[in-house]
N, C-alpha and C. Protein backbone atom coordinates (compact mmCIF):
# COMPACT_ATOMS: atom_id res chain seq x y z
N UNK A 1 -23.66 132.15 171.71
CA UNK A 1 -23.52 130.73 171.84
C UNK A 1 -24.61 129.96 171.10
N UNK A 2 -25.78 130.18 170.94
CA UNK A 2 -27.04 130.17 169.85
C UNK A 2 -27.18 130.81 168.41
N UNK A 3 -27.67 130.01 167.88
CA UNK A 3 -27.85 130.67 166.90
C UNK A 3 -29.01 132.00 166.66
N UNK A 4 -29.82 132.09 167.50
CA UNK A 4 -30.83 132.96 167.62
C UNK A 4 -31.14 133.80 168.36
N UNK A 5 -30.79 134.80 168.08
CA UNK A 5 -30.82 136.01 168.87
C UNK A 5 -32.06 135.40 169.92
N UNK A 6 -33.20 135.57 169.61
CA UNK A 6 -34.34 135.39 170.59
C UNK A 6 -34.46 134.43 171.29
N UNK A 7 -33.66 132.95 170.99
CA UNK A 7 -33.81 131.55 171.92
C UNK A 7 -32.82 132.57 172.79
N UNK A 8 -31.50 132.88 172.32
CA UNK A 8 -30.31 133.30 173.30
C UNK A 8 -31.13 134.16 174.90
N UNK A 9 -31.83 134.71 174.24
CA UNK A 9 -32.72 135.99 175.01
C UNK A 9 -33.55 135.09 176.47
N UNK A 10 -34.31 133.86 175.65
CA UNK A 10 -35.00 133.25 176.39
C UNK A 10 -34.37 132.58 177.40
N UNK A 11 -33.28 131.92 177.05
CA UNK A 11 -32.31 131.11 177.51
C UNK A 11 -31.85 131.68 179.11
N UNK A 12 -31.35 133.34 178.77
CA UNK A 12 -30.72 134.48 179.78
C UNK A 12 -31.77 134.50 180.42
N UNK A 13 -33.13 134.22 180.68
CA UNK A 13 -33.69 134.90 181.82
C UNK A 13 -34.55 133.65 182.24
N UNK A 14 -34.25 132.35 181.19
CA UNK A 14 -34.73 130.69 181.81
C UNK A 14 -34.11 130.82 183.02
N UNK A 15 -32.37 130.49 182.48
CA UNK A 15 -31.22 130.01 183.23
C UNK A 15 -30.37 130.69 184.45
N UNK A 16 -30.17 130.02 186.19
CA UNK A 16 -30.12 130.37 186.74
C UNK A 16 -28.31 130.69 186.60
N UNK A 17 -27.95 129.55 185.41
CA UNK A 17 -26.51 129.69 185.42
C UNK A 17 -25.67 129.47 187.06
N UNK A 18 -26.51 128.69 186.96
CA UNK A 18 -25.70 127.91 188.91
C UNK A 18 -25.05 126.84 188.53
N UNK A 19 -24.91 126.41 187.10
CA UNK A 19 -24.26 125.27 186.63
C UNK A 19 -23.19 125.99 185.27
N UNK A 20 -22.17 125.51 185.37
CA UNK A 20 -21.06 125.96 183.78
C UNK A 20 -21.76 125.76 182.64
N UNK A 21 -21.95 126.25 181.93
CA UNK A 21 -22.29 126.24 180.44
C UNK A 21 -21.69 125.93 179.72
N UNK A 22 -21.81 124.86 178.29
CA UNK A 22 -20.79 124.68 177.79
C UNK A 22 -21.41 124.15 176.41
N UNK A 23 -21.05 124.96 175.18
CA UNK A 23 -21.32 125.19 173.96
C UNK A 23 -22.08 123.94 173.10
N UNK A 24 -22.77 124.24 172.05
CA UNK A 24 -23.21 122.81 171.29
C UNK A 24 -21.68 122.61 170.56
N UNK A 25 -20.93 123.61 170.06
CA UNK A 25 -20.10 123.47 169.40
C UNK A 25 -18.43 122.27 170.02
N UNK A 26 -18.50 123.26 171.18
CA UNK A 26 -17.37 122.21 171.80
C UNK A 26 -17.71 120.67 172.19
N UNK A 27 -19.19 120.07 172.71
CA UNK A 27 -19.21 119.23 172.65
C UNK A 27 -18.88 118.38 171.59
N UNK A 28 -19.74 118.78 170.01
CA UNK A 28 -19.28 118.16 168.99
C UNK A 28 -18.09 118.00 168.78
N UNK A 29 -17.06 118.72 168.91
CA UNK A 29 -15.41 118.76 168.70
C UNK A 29 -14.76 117.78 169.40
N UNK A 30 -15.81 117.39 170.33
CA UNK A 30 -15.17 116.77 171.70
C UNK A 30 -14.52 114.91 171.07
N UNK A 31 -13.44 114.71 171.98
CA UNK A 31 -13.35 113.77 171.65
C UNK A 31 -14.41 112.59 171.85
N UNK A 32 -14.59 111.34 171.04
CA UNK A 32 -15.45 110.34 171.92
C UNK A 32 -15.16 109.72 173.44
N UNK A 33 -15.82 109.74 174.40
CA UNK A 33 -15.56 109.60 175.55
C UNK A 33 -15.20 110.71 177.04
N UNK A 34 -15.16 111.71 175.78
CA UNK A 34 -14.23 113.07 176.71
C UNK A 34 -15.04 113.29 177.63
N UNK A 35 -16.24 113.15 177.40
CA UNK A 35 -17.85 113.85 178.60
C UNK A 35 -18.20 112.46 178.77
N UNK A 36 -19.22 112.24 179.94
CA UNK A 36 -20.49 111.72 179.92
C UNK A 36 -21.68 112.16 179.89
N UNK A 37 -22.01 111.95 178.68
CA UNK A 37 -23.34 112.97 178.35
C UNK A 37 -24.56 112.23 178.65
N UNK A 38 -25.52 113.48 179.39
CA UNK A 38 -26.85 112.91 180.57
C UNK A 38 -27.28 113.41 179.82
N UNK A 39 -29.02 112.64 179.31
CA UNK A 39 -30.24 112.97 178.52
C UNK A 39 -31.01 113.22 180.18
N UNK A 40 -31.52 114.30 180.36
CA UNK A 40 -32.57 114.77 181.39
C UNK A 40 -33.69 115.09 181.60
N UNK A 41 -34.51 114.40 180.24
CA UNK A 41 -35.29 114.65 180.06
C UNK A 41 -36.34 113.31 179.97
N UNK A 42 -37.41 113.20 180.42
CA UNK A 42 -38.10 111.83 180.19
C UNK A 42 -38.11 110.97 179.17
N UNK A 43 -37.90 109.59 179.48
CA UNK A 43 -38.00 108.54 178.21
C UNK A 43 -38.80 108.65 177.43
N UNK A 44 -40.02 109.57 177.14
CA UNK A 44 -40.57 109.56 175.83
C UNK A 44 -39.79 110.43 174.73
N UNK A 45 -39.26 111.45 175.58
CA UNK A 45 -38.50 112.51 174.58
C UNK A 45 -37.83 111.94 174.16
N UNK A 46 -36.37 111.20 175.08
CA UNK A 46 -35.17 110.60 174.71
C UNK A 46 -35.64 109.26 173.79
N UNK A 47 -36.50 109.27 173.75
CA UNK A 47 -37.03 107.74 172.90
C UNK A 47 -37.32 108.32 171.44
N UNK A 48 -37.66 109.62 171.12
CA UNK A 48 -37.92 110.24 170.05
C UNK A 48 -36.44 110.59 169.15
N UNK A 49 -35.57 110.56 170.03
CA UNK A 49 -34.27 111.52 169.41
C UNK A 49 -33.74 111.85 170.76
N UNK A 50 -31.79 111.82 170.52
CA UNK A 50 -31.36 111.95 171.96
C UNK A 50 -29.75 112.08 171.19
N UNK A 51 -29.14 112.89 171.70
CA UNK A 51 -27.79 113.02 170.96
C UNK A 51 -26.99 111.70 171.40
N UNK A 52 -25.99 111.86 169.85
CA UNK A 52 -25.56 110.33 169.96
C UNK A 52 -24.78 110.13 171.76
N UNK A 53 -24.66 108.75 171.93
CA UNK A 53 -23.75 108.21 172.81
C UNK A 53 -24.56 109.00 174.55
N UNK A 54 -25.64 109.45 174.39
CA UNK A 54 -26.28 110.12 175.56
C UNK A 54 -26.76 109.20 176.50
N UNK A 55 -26.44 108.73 177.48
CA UNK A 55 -27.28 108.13 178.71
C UNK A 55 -28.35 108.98 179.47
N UNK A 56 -29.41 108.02 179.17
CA UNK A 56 -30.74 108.39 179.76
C UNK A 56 -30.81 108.88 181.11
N UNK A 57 -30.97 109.69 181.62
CA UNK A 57 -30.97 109.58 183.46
C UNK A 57 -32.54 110.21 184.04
N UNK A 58 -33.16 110.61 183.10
CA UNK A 58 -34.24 111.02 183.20
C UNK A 58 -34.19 112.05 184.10
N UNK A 59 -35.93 112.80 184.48
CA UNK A 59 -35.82 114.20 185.28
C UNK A 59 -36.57 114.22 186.35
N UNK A 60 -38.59 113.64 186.54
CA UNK A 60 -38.82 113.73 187.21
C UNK A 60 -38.37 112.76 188.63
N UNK A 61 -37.69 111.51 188.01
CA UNK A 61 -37.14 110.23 189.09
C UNK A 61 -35.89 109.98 188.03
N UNK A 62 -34.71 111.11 188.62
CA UNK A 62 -33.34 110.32 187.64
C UNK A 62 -32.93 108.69 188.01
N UNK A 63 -32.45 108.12 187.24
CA UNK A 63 -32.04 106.76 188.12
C UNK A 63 -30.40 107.12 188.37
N UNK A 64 -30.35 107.32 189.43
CA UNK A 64 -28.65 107.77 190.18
C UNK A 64 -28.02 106.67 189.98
N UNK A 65 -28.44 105.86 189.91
CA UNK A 65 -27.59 103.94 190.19
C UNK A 65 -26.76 104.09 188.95
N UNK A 66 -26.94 104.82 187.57
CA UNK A 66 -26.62 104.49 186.51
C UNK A 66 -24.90 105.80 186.96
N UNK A 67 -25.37 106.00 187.95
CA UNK A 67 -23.67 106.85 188.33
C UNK A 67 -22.97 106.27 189.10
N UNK A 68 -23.36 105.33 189.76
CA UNK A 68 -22.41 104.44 190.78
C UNK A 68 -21.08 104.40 190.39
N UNK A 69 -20.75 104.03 189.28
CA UNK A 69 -19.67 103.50 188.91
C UNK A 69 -18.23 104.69 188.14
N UNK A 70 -19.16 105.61 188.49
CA UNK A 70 -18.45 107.07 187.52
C UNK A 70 -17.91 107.88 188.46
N UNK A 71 -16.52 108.23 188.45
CA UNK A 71 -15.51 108.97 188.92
C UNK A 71 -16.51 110.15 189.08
N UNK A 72 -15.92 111.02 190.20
CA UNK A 72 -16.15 112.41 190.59
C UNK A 72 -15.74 113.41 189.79
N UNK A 73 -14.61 112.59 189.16
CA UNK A 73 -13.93 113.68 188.83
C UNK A 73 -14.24 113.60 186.65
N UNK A 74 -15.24 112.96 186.73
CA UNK A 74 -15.27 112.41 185.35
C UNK A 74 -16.18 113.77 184.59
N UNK A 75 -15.54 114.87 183.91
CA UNK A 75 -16.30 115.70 183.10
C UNK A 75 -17.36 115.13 182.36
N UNK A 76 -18.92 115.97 182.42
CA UNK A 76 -20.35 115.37 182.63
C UNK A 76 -21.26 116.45 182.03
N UNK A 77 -21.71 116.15 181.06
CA UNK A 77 -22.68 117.51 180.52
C UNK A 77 -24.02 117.00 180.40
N UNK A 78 -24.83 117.65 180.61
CA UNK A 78 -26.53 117.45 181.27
C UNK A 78 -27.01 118.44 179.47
N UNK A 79 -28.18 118.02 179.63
CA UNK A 79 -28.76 118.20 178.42
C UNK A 79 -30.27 117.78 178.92
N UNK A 80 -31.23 118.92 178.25
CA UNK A 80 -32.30 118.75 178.12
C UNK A 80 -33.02 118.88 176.63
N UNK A 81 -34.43 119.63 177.19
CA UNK A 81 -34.45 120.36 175.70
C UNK A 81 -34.06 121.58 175.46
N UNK A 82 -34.06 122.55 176.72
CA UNK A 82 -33.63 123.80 176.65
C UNK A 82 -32.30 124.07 177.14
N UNK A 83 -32.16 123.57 178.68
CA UNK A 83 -31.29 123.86 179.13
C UNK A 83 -31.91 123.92 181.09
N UNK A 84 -33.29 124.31 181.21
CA UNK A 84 -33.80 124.26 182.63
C UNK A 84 -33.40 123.24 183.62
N UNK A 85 -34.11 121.90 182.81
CA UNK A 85 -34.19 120.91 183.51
C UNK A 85 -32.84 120.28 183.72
N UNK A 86 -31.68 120.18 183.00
CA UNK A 86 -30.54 119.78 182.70
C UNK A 86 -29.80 120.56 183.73
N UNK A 87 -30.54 121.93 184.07
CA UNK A 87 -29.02 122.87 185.15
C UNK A 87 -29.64 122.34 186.33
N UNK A 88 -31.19 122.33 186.98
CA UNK A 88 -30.98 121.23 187.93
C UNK A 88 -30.38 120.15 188.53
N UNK A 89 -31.05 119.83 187.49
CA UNK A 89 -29.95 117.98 187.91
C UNK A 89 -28.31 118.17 187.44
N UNK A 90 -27.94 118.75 187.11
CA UNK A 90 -26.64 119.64 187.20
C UNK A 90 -26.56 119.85 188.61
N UNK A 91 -27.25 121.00 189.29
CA UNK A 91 -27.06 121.11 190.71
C UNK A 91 -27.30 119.87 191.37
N UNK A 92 -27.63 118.69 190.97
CA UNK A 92 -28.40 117.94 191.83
C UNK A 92 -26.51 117.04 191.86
N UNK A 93 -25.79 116.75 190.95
CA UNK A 93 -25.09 116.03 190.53
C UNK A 93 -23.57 116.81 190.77
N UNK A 94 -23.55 118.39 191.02
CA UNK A 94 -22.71 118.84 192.10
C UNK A 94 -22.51 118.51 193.43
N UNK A 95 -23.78 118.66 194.28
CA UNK A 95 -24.46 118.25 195.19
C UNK A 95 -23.78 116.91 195.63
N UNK A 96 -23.55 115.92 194.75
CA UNK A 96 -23.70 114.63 195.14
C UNK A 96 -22.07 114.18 194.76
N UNK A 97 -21.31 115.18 194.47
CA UNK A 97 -19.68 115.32 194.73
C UNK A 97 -18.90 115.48 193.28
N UNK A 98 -20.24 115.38 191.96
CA UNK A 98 -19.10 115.37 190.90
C UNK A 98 -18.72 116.54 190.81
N UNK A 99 -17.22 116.75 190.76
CA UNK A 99 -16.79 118.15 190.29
C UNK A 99 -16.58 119.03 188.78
N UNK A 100 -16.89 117.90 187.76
CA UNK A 100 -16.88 118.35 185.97
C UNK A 100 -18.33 118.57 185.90
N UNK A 101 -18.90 119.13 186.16
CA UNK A 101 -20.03 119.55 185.74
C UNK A 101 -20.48 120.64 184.25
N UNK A 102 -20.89 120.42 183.43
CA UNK A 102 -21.50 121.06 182.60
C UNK A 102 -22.74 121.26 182.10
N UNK A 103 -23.34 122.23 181.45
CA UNK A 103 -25.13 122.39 180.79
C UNK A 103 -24.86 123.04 179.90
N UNK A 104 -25.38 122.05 178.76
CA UNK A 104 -25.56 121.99 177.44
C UNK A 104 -26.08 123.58 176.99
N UNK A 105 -25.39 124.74 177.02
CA UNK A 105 -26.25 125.68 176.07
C UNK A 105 -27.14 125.90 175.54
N UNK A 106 -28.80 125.84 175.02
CA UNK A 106 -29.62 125.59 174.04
C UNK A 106 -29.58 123.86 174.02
N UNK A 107 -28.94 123.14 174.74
CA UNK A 107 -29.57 121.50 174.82
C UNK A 107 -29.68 121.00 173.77
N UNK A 108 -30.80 119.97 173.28
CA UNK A 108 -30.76 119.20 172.36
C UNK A 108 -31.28 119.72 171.48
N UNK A 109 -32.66 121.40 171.69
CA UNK A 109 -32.84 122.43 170.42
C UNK A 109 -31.92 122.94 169.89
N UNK A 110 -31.17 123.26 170.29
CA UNK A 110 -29.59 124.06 169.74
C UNK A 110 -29.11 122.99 169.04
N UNK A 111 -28.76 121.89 169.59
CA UNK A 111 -27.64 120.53 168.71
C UNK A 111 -28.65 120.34 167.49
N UNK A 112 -29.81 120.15 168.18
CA UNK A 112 -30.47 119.90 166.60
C UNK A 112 -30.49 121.37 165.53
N UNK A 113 -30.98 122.32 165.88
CA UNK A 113 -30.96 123.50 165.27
C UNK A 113 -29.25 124.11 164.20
N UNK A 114 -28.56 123.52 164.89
CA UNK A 114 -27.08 123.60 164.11
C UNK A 114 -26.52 122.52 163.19
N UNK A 115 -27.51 121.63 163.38
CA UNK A 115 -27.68 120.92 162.17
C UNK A 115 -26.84 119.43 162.53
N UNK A 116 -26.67 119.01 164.12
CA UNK A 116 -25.74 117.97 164.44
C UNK A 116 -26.94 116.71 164.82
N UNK A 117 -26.13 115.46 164.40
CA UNK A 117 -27.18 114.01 164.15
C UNK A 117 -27.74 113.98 165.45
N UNK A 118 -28.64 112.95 165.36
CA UNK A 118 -29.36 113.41 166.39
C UNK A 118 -30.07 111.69 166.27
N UNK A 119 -29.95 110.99 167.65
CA UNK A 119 -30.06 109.54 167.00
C UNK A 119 -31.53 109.17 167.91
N UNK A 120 -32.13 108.29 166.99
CA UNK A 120 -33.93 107.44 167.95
C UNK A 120 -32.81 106.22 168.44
N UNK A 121 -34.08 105.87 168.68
CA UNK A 121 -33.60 104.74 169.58
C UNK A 121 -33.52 103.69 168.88
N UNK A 122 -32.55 102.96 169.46
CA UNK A 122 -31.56 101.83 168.21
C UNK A 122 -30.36 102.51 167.84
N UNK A 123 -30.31 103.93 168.36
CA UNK A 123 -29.46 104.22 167.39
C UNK A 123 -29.38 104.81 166.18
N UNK A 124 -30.37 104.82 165.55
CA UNK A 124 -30.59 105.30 164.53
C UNK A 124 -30.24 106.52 164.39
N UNK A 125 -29.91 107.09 162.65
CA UNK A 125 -30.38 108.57 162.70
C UNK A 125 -31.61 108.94 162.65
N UNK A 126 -32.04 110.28 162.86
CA UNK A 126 -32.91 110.75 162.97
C UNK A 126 -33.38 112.25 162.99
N UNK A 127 -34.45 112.61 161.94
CA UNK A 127 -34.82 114.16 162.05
C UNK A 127 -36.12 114.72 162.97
N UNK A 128 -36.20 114.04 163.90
CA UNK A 128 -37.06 114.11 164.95
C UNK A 128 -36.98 114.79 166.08
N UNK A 129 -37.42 115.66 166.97
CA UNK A 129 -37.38 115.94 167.57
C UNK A 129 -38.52 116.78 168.86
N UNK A 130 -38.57 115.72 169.74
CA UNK A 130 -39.47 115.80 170.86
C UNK A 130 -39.54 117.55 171.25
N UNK A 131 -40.26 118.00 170.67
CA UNK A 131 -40.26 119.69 171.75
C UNK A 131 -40.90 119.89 172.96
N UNK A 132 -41.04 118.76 173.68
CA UNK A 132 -41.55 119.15 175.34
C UNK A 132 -43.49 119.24 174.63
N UNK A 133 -43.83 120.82 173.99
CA UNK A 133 -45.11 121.18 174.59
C UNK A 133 -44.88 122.00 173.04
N UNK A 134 -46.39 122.54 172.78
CA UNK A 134 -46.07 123.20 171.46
C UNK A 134 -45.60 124.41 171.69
N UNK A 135 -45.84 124.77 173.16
CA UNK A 135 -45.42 126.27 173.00
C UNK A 135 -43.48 126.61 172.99
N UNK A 136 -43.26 125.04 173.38
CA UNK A 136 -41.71 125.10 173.40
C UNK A 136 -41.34 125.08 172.42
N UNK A 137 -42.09 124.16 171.48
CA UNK A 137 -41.49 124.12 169.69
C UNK A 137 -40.93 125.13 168.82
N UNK A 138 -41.56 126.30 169.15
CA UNK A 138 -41.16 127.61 168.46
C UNK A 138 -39.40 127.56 168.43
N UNK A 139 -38.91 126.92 169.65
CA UNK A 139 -37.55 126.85 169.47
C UNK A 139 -36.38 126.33 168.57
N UNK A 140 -37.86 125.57 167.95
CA UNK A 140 -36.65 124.30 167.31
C UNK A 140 -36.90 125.02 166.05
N UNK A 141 -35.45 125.45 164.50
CA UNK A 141 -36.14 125.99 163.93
C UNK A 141 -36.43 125.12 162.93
N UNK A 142 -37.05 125.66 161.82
CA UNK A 142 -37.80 125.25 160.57
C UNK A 142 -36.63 125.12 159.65
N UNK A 143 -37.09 124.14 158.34
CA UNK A 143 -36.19 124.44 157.12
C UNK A 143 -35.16 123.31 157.56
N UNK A 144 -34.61 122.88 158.33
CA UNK A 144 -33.33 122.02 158.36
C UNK A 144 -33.70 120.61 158.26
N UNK A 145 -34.96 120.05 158.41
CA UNK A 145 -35.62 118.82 157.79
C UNK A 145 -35.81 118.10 159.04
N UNK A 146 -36.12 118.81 160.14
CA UNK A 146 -36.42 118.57 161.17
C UNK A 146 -37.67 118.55 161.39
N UNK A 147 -38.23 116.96 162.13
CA UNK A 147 -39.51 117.10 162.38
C UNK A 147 -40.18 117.20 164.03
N UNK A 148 -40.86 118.01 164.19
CA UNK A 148 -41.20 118.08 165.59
C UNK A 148 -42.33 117.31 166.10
N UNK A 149 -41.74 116.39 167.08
CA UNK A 149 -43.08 115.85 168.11
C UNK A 149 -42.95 116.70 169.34
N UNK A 150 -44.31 116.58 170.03
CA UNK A 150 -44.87 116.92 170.89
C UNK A 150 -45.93 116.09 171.90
């Protein structure tokens, strides 16, 4: 489902897989609107780069209010940078009755790593990308004109 043997590796013994998994590839295919796609990761990351059309919900204090208005039954894919923080609040967002639940595969390193846009804020495009911590960066790879903050 990765492109890298060794993220794939890391990924299998991150992930508790208590949440569905679901490909960088099929999201892209996806129609517009088909998901509601959750950024789960803090507003500095998502402020750096955040896949297009992603609502912020953040990780350590999600704001839930921004779900009030969203069907149970509305298919929902969580996204981090890896995939950790995203299958939480995944469980957190089972928990709380939605039944489409999904987690992003490899997250927003993978979407970026396969070479899919990747927008700052405004909207913009962008070759940026927040890696959490440097030791997480190793994930994101090199060569595709991607630049890493930290």
């Amino acid at each position: 489902m990765v492109e890298s043997e060794a993220f794939d590796q890391r990924l299998q013994e991150l992930l508790d897989f208590s949440v569905p998994v679901i490909g960088v590839q099929k999201l892209a295919e996806a129609k517009p609107g088909e998901y509601l796609i959750l950024d789960t990761r803090e507003q500095e990351e998502y402020d750096v780069s955040h896949i297009p059309n992603a609502v912020f919900l953040g990780y350590k204090k999600p704001d839930w209010n921004k779900l009030q208005h969203v069907s149970k039954e509305q298919p929902i894919i969580t996204y981090c940078s890896v995939g950790y923080r995203s299958e939480k609040l995944g469980e957190d967002l089972r928990k709380r009755g939605f039944t489409q639940v999904f987690n992003l595969y490899g997250s927003i390193f993978e979407w970026a790593n396969q070479g899919h846009v990747l927008e700052g804020t405004g909207g913009q495009p962008t070759q940026e990308v927040h890696t959490y911590n440097k030791r997480w960066s190793k994930w994101v790879q090199e060569g595709n004109g991607l630049k890493k903050v930290h």
